[in-house]
Protein backbone atom coordinates (compact mmCIF):
# COMPACT_ATOMS: atom_id res chain seq x y z
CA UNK A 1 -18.43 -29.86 -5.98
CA UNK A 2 -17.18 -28.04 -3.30
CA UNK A 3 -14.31 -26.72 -5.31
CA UNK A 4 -16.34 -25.75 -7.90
CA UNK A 5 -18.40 -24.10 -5.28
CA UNK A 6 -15.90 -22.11 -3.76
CA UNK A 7 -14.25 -20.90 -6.85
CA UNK A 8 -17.18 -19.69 -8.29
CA UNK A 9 -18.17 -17.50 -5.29
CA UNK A 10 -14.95 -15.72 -4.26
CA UNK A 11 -14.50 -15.43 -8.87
CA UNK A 12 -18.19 -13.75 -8.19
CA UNK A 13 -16.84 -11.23 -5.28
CA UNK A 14 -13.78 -10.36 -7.53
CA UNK A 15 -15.72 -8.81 -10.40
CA UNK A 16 -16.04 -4.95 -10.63
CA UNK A 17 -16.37 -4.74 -14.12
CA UNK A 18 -19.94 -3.88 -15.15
CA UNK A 19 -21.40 -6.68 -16.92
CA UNK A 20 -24.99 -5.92 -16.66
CA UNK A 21 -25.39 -6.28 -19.74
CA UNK A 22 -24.75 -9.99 -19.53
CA UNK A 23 -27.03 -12.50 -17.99
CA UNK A 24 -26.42 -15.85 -16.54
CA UNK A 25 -28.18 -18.88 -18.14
CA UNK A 26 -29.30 -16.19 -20.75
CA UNK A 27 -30.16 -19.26 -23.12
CA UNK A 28 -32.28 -21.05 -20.32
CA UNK A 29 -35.42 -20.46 -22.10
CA UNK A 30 -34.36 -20.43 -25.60
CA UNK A 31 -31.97 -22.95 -25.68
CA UNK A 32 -31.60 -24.58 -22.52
CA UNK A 33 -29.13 -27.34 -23.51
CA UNK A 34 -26.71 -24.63 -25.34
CA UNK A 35 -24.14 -24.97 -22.69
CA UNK A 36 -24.36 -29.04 -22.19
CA UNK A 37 -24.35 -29.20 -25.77
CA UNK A 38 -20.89 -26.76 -26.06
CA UNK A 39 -19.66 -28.36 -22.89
CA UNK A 40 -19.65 -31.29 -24.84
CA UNK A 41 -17.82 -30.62 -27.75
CA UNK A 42 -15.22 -28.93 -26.03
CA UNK A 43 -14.38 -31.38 -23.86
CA UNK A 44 -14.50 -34.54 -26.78
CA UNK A 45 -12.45 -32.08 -28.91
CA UNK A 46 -9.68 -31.29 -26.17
CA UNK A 47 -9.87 -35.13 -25.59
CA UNK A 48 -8.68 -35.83 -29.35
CA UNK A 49 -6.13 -32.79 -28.72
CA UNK A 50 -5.05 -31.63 -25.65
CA UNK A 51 -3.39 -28.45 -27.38
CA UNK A 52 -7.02 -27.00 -28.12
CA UNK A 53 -7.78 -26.12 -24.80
CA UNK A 54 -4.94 -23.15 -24.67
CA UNK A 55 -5.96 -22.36 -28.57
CA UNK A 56 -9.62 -21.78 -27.32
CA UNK A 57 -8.54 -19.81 -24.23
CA UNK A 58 -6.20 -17.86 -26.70
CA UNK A 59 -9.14 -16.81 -29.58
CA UNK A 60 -11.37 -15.61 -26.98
CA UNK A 61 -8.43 -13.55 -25.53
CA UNK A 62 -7.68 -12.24 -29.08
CA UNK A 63 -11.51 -11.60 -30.02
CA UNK A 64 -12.47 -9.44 -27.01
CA UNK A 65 -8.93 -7.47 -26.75
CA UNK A 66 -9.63 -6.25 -30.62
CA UNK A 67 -13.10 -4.57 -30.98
CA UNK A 68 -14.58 -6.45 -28.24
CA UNK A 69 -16.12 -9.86 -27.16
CA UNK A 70 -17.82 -9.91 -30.55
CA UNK A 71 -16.24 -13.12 -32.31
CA UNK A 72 -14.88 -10.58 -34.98
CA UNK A 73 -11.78 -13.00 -34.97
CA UNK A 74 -13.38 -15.44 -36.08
CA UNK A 75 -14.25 -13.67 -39.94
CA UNK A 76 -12.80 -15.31 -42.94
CA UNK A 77 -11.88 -12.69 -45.96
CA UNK A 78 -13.97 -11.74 -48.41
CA UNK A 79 -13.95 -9.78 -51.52
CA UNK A 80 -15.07 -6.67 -49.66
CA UNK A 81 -12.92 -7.24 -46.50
CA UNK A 82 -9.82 -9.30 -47.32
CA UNK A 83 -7.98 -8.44 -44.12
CA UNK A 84 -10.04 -9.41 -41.28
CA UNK A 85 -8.59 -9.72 -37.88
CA UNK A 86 -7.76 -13.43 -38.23
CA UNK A 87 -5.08 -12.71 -40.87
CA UNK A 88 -3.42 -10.60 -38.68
CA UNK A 89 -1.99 -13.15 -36.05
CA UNK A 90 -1.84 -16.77 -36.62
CA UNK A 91 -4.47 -18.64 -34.28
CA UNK A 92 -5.94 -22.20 -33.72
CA UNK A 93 -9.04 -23.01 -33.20
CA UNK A 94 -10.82 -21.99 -35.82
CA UNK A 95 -12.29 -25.55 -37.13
CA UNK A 96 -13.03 -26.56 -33.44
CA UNK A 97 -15.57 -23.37 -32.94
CA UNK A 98 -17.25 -24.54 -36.08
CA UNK A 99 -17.61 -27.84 -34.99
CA UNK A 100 -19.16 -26.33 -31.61
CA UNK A 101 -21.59 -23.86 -33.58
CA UNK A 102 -22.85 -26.65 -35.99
CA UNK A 103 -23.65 -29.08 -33.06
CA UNK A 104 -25.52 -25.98 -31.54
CA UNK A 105 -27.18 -24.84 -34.41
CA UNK A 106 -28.77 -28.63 -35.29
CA UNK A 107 -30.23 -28.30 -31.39
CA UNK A 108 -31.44 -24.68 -31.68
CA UNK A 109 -30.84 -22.88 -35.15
CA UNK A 110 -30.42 -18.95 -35.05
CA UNK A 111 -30.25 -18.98 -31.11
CA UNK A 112 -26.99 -19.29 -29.46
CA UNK A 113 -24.01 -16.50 -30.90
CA UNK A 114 -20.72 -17.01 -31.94
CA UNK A 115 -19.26 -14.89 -29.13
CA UNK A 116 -21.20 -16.64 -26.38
CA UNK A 117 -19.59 -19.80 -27.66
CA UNK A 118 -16.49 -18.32 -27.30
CA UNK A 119 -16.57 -17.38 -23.84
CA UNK A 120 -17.94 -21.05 -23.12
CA UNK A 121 -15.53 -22.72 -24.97
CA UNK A 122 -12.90 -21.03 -22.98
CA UNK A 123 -14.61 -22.08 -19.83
CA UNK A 124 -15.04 -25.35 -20.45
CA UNK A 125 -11.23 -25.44 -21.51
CA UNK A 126 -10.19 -24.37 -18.19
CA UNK A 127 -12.47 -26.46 -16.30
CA UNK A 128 -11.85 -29.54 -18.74
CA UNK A 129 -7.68 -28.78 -18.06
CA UNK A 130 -7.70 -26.93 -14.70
CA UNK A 131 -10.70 -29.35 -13.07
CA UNK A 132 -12.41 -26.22 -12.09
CA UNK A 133 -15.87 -24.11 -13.10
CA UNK A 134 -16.87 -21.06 -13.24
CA UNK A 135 -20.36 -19.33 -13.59
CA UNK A 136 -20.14 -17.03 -17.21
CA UNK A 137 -23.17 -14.68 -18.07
CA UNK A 138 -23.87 -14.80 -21.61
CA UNK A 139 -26.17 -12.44 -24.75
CA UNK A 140 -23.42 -11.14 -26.56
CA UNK A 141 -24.09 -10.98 -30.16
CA UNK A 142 -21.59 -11.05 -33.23
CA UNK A 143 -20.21 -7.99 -34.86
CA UNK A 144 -19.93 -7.80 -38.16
CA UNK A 145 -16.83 -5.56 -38.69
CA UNK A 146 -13.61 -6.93 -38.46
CA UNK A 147 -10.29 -5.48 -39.24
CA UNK A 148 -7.02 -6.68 -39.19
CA UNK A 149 -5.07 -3.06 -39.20
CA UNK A 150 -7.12 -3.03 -35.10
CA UNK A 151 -5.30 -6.22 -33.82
CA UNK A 152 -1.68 -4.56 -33.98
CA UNK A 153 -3.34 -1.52 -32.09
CA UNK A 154 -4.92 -3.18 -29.45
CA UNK A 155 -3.18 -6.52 -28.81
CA UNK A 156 -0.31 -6.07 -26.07
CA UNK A 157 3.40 -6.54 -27.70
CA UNK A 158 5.39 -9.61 -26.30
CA UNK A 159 8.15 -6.91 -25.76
CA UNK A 160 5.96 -4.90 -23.11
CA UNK A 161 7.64 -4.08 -19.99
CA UNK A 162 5.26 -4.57 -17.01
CA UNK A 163 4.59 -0.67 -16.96
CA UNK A 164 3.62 -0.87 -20.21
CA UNK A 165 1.49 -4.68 -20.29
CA UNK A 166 -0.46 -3.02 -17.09
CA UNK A 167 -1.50 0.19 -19.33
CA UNK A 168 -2.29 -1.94 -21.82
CA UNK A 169 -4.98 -4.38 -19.17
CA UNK A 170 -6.32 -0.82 -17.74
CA UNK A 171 -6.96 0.53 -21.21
CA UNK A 172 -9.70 -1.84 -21.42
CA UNK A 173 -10.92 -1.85 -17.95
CA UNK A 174 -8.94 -4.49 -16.36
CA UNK A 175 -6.05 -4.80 -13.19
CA UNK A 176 -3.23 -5.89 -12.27
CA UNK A 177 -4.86 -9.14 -10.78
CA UNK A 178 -6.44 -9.33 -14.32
CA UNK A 179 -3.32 -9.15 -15.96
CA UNK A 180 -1.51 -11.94 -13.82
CA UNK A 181 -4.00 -14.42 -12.89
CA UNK A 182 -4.71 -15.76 -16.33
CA UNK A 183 -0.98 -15.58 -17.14
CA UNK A 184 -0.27 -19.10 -17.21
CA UNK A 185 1.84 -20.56 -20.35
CA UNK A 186 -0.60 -22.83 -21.30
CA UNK A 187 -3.63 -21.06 -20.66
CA UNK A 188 -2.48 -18.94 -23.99
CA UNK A 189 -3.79 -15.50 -22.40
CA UNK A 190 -1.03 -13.25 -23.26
CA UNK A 191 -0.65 -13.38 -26.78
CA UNK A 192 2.86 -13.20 -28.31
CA UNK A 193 4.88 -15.12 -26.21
CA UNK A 194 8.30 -15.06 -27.09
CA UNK A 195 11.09 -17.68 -26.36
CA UNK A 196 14.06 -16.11 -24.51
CA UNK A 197 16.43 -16.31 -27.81
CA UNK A 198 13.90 -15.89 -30.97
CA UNK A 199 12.18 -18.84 -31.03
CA UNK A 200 8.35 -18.50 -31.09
CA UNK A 201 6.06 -20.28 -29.07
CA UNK A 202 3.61 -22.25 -30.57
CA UNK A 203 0.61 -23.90 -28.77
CA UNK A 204 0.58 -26.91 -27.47
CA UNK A 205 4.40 -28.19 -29.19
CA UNK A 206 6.55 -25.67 -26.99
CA UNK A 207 6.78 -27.01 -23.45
CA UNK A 208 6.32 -23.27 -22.03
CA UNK A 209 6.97 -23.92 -18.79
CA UNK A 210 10.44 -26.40 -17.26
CA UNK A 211 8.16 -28.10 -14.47
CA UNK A 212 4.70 -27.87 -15.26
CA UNK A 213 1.73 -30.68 -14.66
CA UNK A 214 -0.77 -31.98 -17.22
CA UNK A 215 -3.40 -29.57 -15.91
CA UNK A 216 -4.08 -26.04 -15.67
CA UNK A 217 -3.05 -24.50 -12.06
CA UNK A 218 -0.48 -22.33 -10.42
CA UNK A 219 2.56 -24.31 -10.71
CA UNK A 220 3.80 -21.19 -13.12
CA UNK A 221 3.92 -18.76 -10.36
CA UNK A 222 5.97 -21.10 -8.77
CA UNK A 223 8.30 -21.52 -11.95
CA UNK A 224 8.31 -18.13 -11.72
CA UNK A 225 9.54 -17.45 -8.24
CA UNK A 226 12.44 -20.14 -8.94
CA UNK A 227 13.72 -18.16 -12.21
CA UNK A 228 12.09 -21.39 -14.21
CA UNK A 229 10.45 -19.03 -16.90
CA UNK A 230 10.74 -19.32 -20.75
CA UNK A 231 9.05 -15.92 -22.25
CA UNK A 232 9.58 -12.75 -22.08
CA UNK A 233 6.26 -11.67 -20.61
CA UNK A 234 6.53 -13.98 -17.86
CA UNK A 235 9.85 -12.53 -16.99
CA UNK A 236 8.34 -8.76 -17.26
CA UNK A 237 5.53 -9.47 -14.44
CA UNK A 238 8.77 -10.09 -12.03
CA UNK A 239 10.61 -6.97 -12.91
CA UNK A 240 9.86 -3.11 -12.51
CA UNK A 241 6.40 -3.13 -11.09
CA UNK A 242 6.15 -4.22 -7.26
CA UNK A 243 2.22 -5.21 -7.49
CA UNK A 244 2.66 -7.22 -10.60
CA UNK A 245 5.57 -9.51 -8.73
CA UNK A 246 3.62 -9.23 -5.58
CA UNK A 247 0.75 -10.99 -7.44
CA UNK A 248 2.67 -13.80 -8.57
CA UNK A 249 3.74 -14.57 -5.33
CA UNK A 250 0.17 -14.59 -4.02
CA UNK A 251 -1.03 -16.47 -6.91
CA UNK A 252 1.85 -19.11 -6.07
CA UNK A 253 1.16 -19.08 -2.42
CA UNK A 254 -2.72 -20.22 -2.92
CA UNK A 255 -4.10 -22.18 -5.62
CA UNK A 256 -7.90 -21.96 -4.71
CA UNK A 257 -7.24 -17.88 -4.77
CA UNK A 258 -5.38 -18.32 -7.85
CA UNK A 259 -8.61 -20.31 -9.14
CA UNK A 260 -11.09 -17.22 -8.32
CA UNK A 261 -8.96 -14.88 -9.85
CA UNK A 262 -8.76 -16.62 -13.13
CA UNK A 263 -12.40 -17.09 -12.86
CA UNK A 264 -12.99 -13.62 -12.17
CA UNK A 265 -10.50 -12.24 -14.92
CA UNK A 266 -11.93 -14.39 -17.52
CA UNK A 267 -15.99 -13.06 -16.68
CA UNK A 268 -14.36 -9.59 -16.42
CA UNK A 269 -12.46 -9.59 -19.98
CA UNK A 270 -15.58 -11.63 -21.60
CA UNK A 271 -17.44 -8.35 -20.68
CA UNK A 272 -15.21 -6.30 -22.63
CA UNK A 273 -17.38 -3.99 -25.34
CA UNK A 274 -20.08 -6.33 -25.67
CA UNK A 275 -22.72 -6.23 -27.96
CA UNK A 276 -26.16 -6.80 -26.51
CA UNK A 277 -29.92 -6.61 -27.43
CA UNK A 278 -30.36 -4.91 -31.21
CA UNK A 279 -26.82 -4.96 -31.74
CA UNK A 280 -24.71 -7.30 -33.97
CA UNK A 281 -26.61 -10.25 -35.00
CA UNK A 282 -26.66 -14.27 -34.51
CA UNK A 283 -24.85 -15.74 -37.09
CA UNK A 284 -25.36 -18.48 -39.19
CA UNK A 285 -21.85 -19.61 -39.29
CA UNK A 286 -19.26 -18.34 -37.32
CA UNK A 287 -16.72 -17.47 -40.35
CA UNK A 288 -19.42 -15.18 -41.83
CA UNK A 289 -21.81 -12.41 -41.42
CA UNK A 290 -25.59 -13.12 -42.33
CA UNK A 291 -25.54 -10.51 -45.20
């Protein structure tokens, strides 16, 4: 508890990002057990497969880098839009948020939106794999546009230099510290990974890091500092750009800092052009729009 505690306030004195339009325990009168009730899934799903905890933290990453936190992603095709974002990039994950919105739904129908689960469902993936927690505000509401033409626009390559993987975290209101604190292998934030010699990574079956533990934490920046890294990316945050390297070491160098940051990155990127109030709706089902 203390932990948890501590986390959650220095993750709370980290966040400059405006995200006023949130609220925390937004669902407290209308659907007070929305959070248990995610919490839950999550964690019996991860239990069953391990490899669903960085697939969760990865569609959330995906959904509010293209259009938003707005669970856009999460749109199959129809005949009027056959190339939504999800055809764009292969994801996981899908199945498990439907799992999570029908359990919701049967406790409070019409309530609780698709891109508020998202956010929790990556929370409760980093607390149910990094054994820590973190406060996130919720009242987003779905979009209903979704393109798959956006994602190539707006998701960072996994050839970025660190020059150009830092203009890409600024161009949506994010730092340096945002960009490197969640940029552990198997927390699945930086999309694209690529294996030093062509071979893609693939969640949960590559081992992405040489020594790495069971759970979530900062043995990566450590990896890191020994030359023990596998992608790309994670060799791009060493090179060029003195803040980006100087992160890593602090991030190595601390783990209960490294905690807050992560904490704090993940609030500040689920605040990302959120739709609130009128906006977007509740949907039914997360694959589809209401109309």
């Amino acid at each position: 508890m203390k932990l948890i505690l501590m986390v959650a306030f220095q993750a709370m004195s980290l966040i400059s990002i405006s995200t006023a339009s949130l609220q925390y325990n937004f669902y407290g009168s209308s659907c007070p057990n929305a959070e248990q009730t995610i919490s839950n899934v999550v964690y019996g799903l991860i239990d069953a497969d391990p490899s669903m905890a960085p697939a969760l933290l990865r569609l959330h990453f995906h959904d509010c880098f293209v259009m938003g936190c707005d669970a856009s992603i999460l749109l199959d095709p129809t005949k009027a839009n056959g190339s939504p974002e999800k055809t764009a990039i292969p994801l996981r994950g899908y199945d498990a948020v439907n799992k999570i919105k029908a359990a919701v739904e049967a406790v409070c129908p019409g309530k609780v939106s698709c891109a508020d689960i998202l956010a929790f469902a990556a929370r409760d993936s980093v607390a149910k794999s990094g054994g820590f927690v973190y406060p996130v505000p919720s009242g987003r509401r779905d979009g209903n546009v979704s393109s798959a033409f956006s994602v190539f626009s707006s998701i960072p390559s996994p050839f970025f230099d660190a020059d150009e993987l830092v203009q890409s975290f600024a161009a949506k209101g994010l730092t340096v510290d945002d960009l490197v604190a969640p940029a552990v292998p198997d927390g699945g934030r930086l999309p694209g990974r690529e294996l030093r010699g062509g071979a893609a990574a693939d969640d949960g079956v590559v081992n992405n890091s040489p020594v790495s533990p069971a759970t979530l934490g900062n043995q990566y920046f450590k990896n890191a500092l020994a030359g023990r890294v596998l992608f790309t990316l994670d060799a791009a945050l060493l090179a060029g750009r003195n803040d980006t390297a100087e992160k890593v070491r602090e991030n190595a160098g601390d783990l209960t800092a490294w905690m807050a940051r992560f904490a704090a990155s993940m609030v500040k990127m689920g605040g990302i052009e959120v739709l609130t109030g009128a906006r977007g709706e509740v949907r039914r089902f997360c694959n589809a729009t209401n109309s």
